[in-house]
N, C-alpha and C. Protein backbone atom coordinates (compact mmCIF):
# COMPACT_ATOMS: atom_id res chain seq x y z
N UNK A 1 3.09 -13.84 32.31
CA UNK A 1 1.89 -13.07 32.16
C UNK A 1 2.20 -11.61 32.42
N UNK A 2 1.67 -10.28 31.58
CA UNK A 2 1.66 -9.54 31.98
C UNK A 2 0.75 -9.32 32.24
N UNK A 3 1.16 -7.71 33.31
CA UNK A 3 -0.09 -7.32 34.01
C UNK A 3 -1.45 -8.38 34.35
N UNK A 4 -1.62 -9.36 34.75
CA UNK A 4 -2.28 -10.46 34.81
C UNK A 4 -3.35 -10.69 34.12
N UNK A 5 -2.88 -10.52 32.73
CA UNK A 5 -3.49 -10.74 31.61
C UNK A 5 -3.16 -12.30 31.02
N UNK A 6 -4.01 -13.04 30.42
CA UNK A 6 -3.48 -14.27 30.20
C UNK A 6 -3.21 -14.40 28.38
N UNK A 7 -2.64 -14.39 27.89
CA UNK A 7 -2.02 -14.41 26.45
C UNK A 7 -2.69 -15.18 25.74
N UNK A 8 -3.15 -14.75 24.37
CA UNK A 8 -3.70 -16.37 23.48
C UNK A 8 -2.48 -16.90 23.18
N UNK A 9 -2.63 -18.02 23.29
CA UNK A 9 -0.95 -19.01 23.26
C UNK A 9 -1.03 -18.74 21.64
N UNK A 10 0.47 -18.98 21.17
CA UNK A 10 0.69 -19.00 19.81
C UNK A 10 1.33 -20.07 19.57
N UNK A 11 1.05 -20.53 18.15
CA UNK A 11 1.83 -22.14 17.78
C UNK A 11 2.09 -21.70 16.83
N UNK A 12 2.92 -22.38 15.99
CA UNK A 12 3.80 -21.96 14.25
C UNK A 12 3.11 -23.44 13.84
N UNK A 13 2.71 -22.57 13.15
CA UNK A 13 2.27 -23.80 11.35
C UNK A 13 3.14 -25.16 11.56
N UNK A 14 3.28 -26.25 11.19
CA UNK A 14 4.09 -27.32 11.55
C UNK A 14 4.00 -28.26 10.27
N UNK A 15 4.43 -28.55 9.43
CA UNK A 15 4.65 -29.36 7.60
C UNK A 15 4.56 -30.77 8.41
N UNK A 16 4.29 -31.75 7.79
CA UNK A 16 3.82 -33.22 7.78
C UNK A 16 5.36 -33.79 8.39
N UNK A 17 6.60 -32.95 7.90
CA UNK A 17 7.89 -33.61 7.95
C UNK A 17 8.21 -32.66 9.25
N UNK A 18 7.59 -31.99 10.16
CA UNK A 18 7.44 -31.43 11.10
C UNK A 18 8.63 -30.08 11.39
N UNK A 19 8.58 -29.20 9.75
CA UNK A 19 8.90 -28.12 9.50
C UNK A 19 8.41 -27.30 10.40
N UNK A 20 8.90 -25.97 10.77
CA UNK A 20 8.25 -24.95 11.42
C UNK A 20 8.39 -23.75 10.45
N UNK A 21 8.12 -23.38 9.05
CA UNK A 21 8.81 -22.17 8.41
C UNK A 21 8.60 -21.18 8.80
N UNK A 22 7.91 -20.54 9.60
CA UNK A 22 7.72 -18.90 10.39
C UNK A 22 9.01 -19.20 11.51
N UNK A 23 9.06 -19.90 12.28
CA UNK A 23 10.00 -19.85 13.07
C UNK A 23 11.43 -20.00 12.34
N UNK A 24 11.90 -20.45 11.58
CA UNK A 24 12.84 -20.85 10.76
C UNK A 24 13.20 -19.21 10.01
N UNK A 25 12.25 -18.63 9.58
CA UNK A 25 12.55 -17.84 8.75
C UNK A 25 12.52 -16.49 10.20
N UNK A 26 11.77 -16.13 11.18
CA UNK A 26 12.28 -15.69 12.42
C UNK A 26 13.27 -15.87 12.89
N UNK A 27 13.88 -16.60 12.99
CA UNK A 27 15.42 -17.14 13.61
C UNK A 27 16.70 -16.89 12.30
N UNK A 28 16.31 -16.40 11.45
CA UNK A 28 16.97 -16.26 10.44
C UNK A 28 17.40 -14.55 10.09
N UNK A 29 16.43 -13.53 10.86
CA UNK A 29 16.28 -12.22 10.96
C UNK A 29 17.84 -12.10 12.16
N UNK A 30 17.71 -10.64 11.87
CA UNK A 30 18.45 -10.03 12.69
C UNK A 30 18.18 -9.84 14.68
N UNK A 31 18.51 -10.03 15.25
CA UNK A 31 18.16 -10.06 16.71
C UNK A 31 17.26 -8.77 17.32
N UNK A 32 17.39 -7.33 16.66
CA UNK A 32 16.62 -6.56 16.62
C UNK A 32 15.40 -6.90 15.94
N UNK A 33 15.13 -6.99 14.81
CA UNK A 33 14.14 -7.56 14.34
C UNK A 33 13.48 -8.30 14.49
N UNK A 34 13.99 -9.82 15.23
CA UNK A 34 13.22 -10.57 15.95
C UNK A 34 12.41 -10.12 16.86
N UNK A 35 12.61 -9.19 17.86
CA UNK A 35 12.43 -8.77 18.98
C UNK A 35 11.23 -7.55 18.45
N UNK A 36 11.22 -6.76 17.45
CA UNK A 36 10.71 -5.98 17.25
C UNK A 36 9.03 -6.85 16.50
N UNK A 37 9.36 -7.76 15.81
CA UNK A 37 8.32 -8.83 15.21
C UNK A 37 7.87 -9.12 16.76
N UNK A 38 8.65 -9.94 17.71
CA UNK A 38 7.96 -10.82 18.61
C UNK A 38 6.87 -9.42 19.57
N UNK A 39 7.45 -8.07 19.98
CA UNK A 39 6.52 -7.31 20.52
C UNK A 39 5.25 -7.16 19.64
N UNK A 40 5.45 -7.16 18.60
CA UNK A 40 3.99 -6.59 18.00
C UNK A 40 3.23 -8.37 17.69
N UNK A 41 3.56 -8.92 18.03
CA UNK A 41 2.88 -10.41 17.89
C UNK A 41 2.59 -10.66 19.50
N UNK A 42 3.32 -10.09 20.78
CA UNK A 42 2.90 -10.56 21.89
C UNK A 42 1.66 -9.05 22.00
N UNK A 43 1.55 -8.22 21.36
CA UNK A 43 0.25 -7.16 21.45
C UNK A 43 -0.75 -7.70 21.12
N UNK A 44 -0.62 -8.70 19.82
CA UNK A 44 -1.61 -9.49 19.67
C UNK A 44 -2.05 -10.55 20.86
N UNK A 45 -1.21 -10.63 20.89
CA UNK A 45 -1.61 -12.13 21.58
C UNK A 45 -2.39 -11.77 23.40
N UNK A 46 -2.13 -10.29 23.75
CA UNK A 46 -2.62 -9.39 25.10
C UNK A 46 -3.34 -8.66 25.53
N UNK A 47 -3.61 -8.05 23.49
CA UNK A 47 -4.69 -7.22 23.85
C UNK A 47 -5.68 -7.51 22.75
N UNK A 48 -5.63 -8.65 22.10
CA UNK A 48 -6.61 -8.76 20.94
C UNK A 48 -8.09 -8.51 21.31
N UNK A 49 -9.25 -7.42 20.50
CA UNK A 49 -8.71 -7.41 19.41
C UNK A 49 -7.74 -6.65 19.07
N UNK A 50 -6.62 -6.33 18.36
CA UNK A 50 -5.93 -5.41 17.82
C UNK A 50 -6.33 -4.64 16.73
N UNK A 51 -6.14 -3.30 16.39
CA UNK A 51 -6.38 -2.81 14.63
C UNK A 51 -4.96 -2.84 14.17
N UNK A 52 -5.03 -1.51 13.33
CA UNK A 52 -3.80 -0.95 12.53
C UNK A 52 -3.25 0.23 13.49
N UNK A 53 -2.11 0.12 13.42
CA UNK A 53 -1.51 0.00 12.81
C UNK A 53 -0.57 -1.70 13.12
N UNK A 54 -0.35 -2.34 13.95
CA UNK A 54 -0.18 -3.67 14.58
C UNK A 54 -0.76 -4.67 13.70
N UNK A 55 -2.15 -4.87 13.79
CA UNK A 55 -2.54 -6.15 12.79
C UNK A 55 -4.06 -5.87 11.70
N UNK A 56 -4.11 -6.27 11.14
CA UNK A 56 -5.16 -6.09 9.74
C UNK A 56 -5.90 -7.26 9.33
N UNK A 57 -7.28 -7.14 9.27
CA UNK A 57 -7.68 -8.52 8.56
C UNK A 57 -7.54 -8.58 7.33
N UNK A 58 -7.22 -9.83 6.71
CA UNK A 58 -6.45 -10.34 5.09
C UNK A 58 -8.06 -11.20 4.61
N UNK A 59 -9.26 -11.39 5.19
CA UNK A 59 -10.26 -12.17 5.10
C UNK A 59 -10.31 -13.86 5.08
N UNK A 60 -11.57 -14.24 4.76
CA UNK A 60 -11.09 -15.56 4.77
C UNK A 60 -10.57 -16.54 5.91
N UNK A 61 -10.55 -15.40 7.34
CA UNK A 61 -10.29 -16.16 8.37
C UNK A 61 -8.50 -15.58 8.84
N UNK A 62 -7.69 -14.91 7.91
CA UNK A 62 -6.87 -14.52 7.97
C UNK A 62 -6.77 -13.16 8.45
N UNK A 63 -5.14 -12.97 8.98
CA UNK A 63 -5.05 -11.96 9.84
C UNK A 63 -3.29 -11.34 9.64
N UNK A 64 -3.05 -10.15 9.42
CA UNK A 64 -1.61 -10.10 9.65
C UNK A 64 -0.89 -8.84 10.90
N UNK A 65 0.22 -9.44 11.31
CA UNK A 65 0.62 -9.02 12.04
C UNK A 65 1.63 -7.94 11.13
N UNK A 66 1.61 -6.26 11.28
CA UNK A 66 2.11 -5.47 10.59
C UNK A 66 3.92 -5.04 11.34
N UNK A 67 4.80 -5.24 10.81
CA UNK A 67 6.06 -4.54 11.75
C UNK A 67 7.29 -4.02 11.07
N UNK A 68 7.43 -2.59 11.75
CA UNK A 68 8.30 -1.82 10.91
C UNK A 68 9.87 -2.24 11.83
N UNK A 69 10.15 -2.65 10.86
CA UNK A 69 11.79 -3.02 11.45
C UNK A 69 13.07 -2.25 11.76
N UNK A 70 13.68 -2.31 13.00
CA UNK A 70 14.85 -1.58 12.70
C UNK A 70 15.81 -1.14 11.24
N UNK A 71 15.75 -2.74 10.98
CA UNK A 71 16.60 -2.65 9.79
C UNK A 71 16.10 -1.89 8.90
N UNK A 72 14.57 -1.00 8.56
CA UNK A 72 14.31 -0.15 7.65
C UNK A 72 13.29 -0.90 6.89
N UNK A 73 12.99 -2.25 7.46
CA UNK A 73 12.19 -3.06 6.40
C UNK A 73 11.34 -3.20 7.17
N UNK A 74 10.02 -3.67 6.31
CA UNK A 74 8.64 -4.06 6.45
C UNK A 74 8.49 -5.59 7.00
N UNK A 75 7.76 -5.98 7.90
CA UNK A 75 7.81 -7.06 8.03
C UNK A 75 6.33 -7.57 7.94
N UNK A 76 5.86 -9.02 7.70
CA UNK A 76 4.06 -9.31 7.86
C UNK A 76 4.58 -10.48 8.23
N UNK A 77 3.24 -11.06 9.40
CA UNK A 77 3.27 -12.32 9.81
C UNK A 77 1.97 -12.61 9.57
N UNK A 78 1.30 -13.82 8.94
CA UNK A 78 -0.25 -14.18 8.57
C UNK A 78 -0.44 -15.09 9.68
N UNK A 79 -1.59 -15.19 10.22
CA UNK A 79 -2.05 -15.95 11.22
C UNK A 79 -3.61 -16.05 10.87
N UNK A 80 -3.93 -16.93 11.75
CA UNK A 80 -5.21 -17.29 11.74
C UNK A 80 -5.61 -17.62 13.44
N UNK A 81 -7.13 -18.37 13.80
CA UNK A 81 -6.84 -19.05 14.95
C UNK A 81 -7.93 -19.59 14.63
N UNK A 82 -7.06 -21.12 15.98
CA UNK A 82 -7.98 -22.42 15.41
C UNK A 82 -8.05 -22.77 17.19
N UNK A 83 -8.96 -23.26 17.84
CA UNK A 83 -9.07 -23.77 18.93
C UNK A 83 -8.50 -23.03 20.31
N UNK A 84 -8.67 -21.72 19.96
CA UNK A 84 -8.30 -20.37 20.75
C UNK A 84 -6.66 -20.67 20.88
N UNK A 85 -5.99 -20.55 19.93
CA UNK A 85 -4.77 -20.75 19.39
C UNK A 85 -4.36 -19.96 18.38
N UNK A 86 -3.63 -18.92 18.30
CA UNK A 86 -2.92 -17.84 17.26
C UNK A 86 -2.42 -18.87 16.50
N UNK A 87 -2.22 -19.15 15.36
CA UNK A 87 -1.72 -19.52 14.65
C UNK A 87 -0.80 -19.09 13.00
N UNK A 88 0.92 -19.03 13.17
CA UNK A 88 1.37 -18.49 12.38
C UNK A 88 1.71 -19.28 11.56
N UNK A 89 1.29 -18.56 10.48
CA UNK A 89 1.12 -19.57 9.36
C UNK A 89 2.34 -19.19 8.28
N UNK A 90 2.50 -17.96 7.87
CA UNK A 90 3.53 -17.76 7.00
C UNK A 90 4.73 -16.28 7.25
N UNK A 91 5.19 -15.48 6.12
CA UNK A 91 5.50 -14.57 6.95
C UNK A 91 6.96 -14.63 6.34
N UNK A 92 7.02 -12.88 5.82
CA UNK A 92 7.68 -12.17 4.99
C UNK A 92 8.24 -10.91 4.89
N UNK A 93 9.05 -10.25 4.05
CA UNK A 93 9.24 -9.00 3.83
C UNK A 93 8.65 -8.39 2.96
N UNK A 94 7.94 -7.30 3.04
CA UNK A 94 7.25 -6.91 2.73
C UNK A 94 8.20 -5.95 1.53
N UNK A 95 7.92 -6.02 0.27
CA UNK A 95 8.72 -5.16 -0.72
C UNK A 95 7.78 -5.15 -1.92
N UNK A 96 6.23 -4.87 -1.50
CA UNK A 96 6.01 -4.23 -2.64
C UNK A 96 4.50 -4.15 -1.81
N UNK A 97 3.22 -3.14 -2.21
CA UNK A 97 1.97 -2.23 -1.85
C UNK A 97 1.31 -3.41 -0.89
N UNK A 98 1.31 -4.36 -2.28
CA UNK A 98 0.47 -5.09 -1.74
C UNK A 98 1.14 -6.43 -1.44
N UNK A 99 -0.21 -7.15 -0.63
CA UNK A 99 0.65 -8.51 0.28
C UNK A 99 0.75 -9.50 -1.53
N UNK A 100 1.87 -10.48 -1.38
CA UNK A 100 2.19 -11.33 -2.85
C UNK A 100 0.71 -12.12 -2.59
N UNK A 101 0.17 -12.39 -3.68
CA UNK A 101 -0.71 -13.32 -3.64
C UNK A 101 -0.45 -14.60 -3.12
N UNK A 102 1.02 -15.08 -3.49
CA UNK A 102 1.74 -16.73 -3.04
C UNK A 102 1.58 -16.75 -1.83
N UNK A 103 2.09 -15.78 -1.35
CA UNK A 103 1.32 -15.65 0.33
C UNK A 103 0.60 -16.04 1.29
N UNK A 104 -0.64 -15.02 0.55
CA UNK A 104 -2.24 -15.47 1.17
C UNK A 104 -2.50 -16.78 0.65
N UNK A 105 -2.07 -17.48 -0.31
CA UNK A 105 -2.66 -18.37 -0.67
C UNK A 105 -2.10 -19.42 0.31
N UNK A 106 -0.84 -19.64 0.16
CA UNK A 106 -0.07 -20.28 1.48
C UNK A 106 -0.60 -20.30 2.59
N UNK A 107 -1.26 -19.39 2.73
CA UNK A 107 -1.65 -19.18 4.69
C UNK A 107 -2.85 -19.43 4.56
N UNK A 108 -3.56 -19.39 3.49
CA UNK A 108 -5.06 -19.64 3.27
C UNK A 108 -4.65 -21.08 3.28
N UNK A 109 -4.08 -21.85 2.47
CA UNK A 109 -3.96 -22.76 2.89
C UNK A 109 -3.15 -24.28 3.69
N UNK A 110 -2.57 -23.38 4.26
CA UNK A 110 -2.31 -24.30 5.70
C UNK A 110 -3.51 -23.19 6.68
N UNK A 111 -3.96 -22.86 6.67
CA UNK A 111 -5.22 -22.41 7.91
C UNK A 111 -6.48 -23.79 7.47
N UNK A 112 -6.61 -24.12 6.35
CA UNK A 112 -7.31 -24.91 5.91
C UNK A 112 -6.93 -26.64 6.56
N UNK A 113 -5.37 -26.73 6.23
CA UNK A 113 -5.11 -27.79 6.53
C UNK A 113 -5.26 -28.04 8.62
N UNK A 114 -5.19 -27.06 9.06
CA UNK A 114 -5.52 -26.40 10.69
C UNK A 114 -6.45 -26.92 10.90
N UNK A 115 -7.77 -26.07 10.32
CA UNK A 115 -8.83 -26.53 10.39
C UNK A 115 -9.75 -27.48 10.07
N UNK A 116 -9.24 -28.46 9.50
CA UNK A 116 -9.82 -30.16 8.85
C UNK A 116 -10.17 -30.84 10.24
């Protein structure tokens, strides 16, 4: 806990075959980068609500976590929350204005499959 603040816990999305792909594709980044993603996801998780420049609403119940990376790259993490639970749902490099539609749709739906 910091400053004796209590954190919204965070869980990663989890596939039927009990995939984790945000964590998978996190663990796959550079060790700076990890670290630079995980601070701006534990801001969320300490001081929500958050704005911009940190996180943005995507609608629909969706939410992204914004992070400029050492490595020079853009990073987004989509979340949602279900049962006072952050939930990361997808989560990418960011290389072009706007977020890919395959994306939101992805996170739109596993937030769906969350919430059943």
């Amino acid at each position: 806990m910091i400053g004796g603040l209590k954190p919204i816990p965070l869980v990663f999305w989890r596939s039927t075959a009990g995939n984790e792909p945000v964590r998978d594709w996190l663990n796959e980044l550079p060790r700076e980068d990890q670290r630079s993603i995980g601070h701006d996801i534990a801001r969320v998780q300490f001081g929500w609500p958050v704005g911009l420049p940190v996180c943005r609403p995507m609608g629909k119940g969706l939410w992204e976590v914004r992070s400029s990376l050492p490595s020079r790259r853009d990073a987004r993490v989509l979340f949602g929350f279900h049962d006072g639970m952050l939930i990361a749902l997808s989560a990418f490099i960011k290389k072009t204005q706007t977020t890919p539609p395959a994306e939101l749709a992805l996170a739109h739906q596993r937030l769906k499959e969350v919430t059943k």
